[in-house]
C-alpha atoms as a PDB file:
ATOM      1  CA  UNK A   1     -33.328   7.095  40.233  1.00  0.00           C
ATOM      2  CA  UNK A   2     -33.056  11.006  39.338  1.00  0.00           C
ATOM      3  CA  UNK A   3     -29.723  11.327  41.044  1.00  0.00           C
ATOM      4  CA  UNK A   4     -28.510   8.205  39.865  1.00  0.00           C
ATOM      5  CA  UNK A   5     -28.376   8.934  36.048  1.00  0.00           C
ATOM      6  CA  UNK A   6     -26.387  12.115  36.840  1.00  0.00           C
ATOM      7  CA  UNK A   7     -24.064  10.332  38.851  1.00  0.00           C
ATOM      8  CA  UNK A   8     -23.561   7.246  36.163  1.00  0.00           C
ATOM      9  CA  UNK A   9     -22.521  10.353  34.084  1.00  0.00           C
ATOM     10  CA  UNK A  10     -20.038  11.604  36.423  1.00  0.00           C
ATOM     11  CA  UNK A  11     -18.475   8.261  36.622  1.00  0.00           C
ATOM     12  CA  UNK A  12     -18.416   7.922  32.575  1.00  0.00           C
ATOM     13  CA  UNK A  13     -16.881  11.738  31.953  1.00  0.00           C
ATOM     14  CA  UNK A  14     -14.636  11.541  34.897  1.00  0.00           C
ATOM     15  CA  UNK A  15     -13.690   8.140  36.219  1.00  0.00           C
ATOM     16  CA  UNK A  16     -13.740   6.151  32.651  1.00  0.00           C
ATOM     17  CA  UNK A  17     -16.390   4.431  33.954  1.00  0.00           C
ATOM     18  CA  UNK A  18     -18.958   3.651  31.147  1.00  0.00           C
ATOM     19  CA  UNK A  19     -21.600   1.008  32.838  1.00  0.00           C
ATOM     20  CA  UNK A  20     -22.369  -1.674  30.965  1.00  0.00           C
ATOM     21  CA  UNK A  21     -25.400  -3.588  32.371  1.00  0.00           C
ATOM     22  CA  UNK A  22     -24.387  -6.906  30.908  1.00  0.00           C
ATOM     23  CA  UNK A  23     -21.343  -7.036  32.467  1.00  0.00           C
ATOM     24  CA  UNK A  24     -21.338  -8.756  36.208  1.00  0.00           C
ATOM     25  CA  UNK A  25     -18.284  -6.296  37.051  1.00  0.00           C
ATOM     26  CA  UNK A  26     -19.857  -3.439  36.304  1.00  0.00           C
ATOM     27  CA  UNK A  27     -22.752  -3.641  38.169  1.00  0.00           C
ATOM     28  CA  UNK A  28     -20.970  -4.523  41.618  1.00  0.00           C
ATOM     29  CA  UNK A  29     -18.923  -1.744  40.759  1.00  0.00           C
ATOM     30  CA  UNK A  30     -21.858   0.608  40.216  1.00  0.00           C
ATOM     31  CA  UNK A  31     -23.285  -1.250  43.236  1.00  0.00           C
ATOM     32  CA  UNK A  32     -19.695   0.062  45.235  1.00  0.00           C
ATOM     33  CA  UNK A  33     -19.307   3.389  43.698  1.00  0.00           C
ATOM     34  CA  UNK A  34     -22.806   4.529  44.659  1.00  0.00           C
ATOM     35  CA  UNK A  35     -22.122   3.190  48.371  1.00  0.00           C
ATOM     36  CA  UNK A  36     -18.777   4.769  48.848  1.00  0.00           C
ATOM     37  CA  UNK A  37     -20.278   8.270  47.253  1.00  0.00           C
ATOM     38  CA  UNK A  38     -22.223   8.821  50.424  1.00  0.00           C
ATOM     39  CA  UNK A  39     -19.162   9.760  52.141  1.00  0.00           C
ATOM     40  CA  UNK A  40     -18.707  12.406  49.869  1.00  0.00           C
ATOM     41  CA  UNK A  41     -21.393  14.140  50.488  1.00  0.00           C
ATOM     42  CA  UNK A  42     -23.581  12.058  47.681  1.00  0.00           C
ATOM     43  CA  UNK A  43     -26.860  10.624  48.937  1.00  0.00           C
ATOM     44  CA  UNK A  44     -29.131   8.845  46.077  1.00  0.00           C
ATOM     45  CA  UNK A  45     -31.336   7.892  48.889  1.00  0.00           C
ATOM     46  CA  UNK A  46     -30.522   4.033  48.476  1.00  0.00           C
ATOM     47  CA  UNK A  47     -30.566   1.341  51.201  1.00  0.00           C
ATOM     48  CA  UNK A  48     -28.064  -1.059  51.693  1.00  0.00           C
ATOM     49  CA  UNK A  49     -27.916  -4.685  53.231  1.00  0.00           C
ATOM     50  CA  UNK A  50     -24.738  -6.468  54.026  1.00  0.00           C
ATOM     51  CA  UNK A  51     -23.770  -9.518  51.583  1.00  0.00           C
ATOM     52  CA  UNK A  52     -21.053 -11.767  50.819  1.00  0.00           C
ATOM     53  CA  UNK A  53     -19.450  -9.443  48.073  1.00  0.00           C
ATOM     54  CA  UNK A  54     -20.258  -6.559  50.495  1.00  0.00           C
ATOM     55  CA  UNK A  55     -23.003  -3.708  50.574  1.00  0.00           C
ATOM     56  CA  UNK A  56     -26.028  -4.123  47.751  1.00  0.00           C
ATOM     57  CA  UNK A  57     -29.035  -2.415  47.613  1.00  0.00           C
ATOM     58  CA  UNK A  58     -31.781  -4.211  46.214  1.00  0.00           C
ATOM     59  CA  UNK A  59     -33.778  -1.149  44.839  1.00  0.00           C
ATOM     60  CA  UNK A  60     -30.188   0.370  42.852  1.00  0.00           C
ATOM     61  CA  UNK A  61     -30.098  -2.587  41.209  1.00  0.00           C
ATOM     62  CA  UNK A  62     -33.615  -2.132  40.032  1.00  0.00           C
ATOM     63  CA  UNK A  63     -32.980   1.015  38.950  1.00  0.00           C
ATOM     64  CA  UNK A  64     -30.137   0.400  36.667  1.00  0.00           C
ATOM     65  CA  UNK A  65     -32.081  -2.784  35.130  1.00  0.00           C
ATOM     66  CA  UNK A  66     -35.007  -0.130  34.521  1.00  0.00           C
ATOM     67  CA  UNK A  67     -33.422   2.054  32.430  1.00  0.00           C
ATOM     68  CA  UNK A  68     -30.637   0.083  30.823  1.00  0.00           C
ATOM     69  CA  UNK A  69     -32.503  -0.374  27.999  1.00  0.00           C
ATOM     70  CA  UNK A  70     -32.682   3.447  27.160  1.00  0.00           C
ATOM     71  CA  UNK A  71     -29.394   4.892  29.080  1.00  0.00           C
ATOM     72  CA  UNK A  72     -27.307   6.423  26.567  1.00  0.00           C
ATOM     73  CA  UNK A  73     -26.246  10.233  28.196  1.00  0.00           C
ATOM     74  CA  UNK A  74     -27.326  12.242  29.957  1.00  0.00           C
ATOM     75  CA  UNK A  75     -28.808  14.957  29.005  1.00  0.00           C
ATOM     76  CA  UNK A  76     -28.320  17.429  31.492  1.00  0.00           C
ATOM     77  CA  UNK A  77     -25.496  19.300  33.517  1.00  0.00           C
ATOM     78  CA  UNK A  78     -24.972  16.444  35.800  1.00  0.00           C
ATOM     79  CA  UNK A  79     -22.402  18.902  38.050  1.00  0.00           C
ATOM     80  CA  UNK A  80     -25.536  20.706  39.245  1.00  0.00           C
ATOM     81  CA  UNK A  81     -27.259  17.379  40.240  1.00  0.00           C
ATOM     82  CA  UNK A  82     -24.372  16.667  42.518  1.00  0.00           C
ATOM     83  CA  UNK A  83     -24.146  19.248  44.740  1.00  0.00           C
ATOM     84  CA  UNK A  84     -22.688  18.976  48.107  1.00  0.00           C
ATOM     85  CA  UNK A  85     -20.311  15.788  46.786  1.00  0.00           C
ATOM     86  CA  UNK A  86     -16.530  15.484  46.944  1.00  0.00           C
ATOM     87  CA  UNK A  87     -16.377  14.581  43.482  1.00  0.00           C
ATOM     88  CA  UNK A  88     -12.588  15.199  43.683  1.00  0.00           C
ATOM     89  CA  UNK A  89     -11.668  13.422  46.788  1.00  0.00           C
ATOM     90  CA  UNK A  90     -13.812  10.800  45.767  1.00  0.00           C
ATOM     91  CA  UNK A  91     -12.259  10.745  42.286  1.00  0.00           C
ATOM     92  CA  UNK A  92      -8.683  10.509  43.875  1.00  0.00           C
ATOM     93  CA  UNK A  93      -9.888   7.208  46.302  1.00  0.00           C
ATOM     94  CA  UNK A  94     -11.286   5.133  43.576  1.00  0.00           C
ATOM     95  CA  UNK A  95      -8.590   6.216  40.590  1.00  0.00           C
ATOM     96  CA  UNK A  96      -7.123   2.980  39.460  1.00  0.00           C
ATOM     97  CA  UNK A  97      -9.003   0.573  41.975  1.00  0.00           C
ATOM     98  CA  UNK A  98     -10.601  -2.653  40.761  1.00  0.00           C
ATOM     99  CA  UNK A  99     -13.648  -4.546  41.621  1.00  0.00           C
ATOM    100  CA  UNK A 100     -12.497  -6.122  44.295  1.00  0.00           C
ATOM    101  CA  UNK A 101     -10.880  -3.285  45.878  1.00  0.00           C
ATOM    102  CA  UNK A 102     -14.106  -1.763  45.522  1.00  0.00           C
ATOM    103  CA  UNK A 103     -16.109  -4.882  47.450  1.00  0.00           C
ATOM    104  CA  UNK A 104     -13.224  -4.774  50.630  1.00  0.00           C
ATOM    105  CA  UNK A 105     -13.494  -1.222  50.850  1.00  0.00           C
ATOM    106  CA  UNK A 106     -17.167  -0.959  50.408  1.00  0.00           C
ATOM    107  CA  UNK A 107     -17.636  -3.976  53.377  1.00  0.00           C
ATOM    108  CA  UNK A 108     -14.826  -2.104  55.561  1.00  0.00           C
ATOM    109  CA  UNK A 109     -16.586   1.340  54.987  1.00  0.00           C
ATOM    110  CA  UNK A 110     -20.466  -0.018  55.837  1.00  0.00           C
ATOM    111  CA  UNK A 111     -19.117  -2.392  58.840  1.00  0.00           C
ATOM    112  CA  UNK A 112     -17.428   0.682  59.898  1.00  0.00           C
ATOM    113  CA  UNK A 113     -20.491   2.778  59.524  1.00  0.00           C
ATOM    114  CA  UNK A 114     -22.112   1.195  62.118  1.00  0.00           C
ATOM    115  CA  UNK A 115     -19.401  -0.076  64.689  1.00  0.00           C
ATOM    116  CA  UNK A 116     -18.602   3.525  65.433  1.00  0.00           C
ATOM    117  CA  UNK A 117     -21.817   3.941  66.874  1.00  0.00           C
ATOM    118  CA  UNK A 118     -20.297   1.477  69.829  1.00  0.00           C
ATOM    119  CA  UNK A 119     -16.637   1.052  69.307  1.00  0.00           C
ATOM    120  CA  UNK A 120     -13.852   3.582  69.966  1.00  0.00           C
ATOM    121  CA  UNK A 121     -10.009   3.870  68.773  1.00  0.00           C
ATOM    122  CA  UNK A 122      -8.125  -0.067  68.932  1.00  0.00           C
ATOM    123  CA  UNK A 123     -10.926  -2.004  69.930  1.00  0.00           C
ATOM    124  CA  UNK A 124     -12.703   0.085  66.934  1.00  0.00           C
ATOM    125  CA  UNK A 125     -10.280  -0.896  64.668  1.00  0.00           C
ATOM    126  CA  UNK A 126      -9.468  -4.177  65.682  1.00  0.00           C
ATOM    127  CA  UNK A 127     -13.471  -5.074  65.424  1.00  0.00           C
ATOM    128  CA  UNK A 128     -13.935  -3.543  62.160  1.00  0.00           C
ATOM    129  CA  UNK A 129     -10.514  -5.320  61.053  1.00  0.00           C
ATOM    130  CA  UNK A 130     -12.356  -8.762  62.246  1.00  0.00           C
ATOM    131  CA  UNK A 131     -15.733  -8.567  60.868  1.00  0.00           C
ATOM    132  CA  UNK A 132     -14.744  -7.550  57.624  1.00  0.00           C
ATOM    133  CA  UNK A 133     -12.996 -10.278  57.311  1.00  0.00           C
ATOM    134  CA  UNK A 134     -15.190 -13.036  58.421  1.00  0.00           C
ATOM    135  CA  UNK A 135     -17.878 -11.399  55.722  1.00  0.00           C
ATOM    136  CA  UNK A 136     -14.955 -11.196  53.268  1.00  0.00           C
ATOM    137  CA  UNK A 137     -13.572 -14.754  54.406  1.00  0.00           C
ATOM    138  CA  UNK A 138     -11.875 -15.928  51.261  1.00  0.00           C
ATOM    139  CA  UNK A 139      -9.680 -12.993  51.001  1.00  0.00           C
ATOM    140  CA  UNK A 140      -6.599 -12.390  52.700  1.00  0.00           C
ATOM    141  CA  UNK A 141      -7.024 -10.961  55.755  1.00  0.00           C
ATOM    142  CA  UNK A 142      -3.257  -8.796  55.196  1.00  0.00           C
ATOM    143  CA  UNK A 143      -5.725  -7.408  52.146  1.00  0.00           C
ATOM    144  CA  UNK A 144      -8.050  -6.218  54.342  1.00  0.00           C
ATOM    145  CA  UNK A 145      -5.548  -4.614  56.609  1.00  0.00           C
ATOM    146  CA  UNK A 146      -3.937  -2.806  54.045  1.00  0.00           C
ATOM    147  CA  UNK A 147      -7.328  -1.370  51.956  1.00  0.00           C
ATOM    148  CA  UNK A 148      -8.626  -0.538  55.558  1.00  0.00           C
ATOM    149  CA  UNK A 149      -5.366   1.898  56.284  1.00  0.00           C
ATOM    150  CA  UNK A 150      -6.312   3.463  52.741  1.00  0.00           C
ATOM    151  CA  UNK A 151      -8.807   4.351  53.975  1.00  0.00           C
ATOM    152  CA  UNK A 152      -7.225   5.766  56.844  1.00  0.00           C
ATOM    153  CA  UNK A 153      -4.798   7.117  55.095  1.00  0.00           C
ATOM    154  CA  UNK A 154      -7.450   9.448  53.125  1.00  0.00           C
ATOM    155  CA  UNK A 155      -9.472  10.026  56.091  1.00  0.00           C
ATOM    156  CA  UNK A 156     -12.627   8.326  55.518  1.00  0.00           C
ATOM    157  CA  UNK A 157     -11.911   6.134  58.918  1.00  0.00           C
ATOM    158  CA  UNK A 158     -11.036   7.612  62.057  1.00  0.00           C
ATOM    159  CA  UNK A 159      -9.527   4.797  64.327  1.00  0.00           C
END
């Protein structure tokens, strides 16, 4: 939880993103922006299981219910608690992007994660493409073709 507070501040002073634990939203979009961070270069050291509104980590979500109550700023230089993370690339991929942007990208990114273990180039794609939409089955599958090139597009998939 030590690296999360820092990076909720981040996300208030330079996304606009001020959590609110009562709303549903927000915490699937806390849930998203913590898993896409890792590749930036932010690790918080949370584990992640695959779900039908994408990757959730059990223990996150116990850590923002634990200090909801008291979370009001914090305190310290949050910058120096984020070392080593692409806080403007990651800025730039998430500006304007809604929750379920957030929840495709999120699934494409983890199913991704571990298909290029196996997979190479088309097939890669094509497999990643697939799964993400069977998990993701009630969205449009054009949808998923399109947030997966973003993601292309700003290099965080290499297919």
């Amino acid at each position: 939880m030590e690296k999360l507070l820092p990076f909720m501040e981040f996300l208030e002073k330079e996304a606009g993103f001020r959590f609110d634990i009562e709303k549903f939203e927000h915490r699937l979009m806390l849930q998203k922006y913590v898993f896409i961070s890792k590749f930036f270069g932010f690790n918080p050291g949370y584990s992640y299981s695959i779900y039908l509104r994408g990757p959730y980590s059990p223990a996150l979500a116990d850590d923002y219910y634990n200090f909801a109550d008291c979370y009001t700023s914090y305190e310290n230089d949050y910058t120096k608690e984020l070392g080593g993370f692409n806080t403007d690339k990651f800025l730039e991929v998430i500006d304007g992007k809604d929750a379920k942007w957030l929840e495709i990208a999120a699934t494409i990114l983890s199913v991704y994660d571990t298909y290029l273990k196996t997979f190479r180039g088309a097939e890669l794609t094509e497999r990643v493409i697939a799964t993400s939409c069977d998990i993701k089955s009630a969205t449009d599958a054009e949808k998923i073709r399109h947030v997966f090139e973003e993601l292309k597009r700003v290099g965080l998939i290499d297919a």
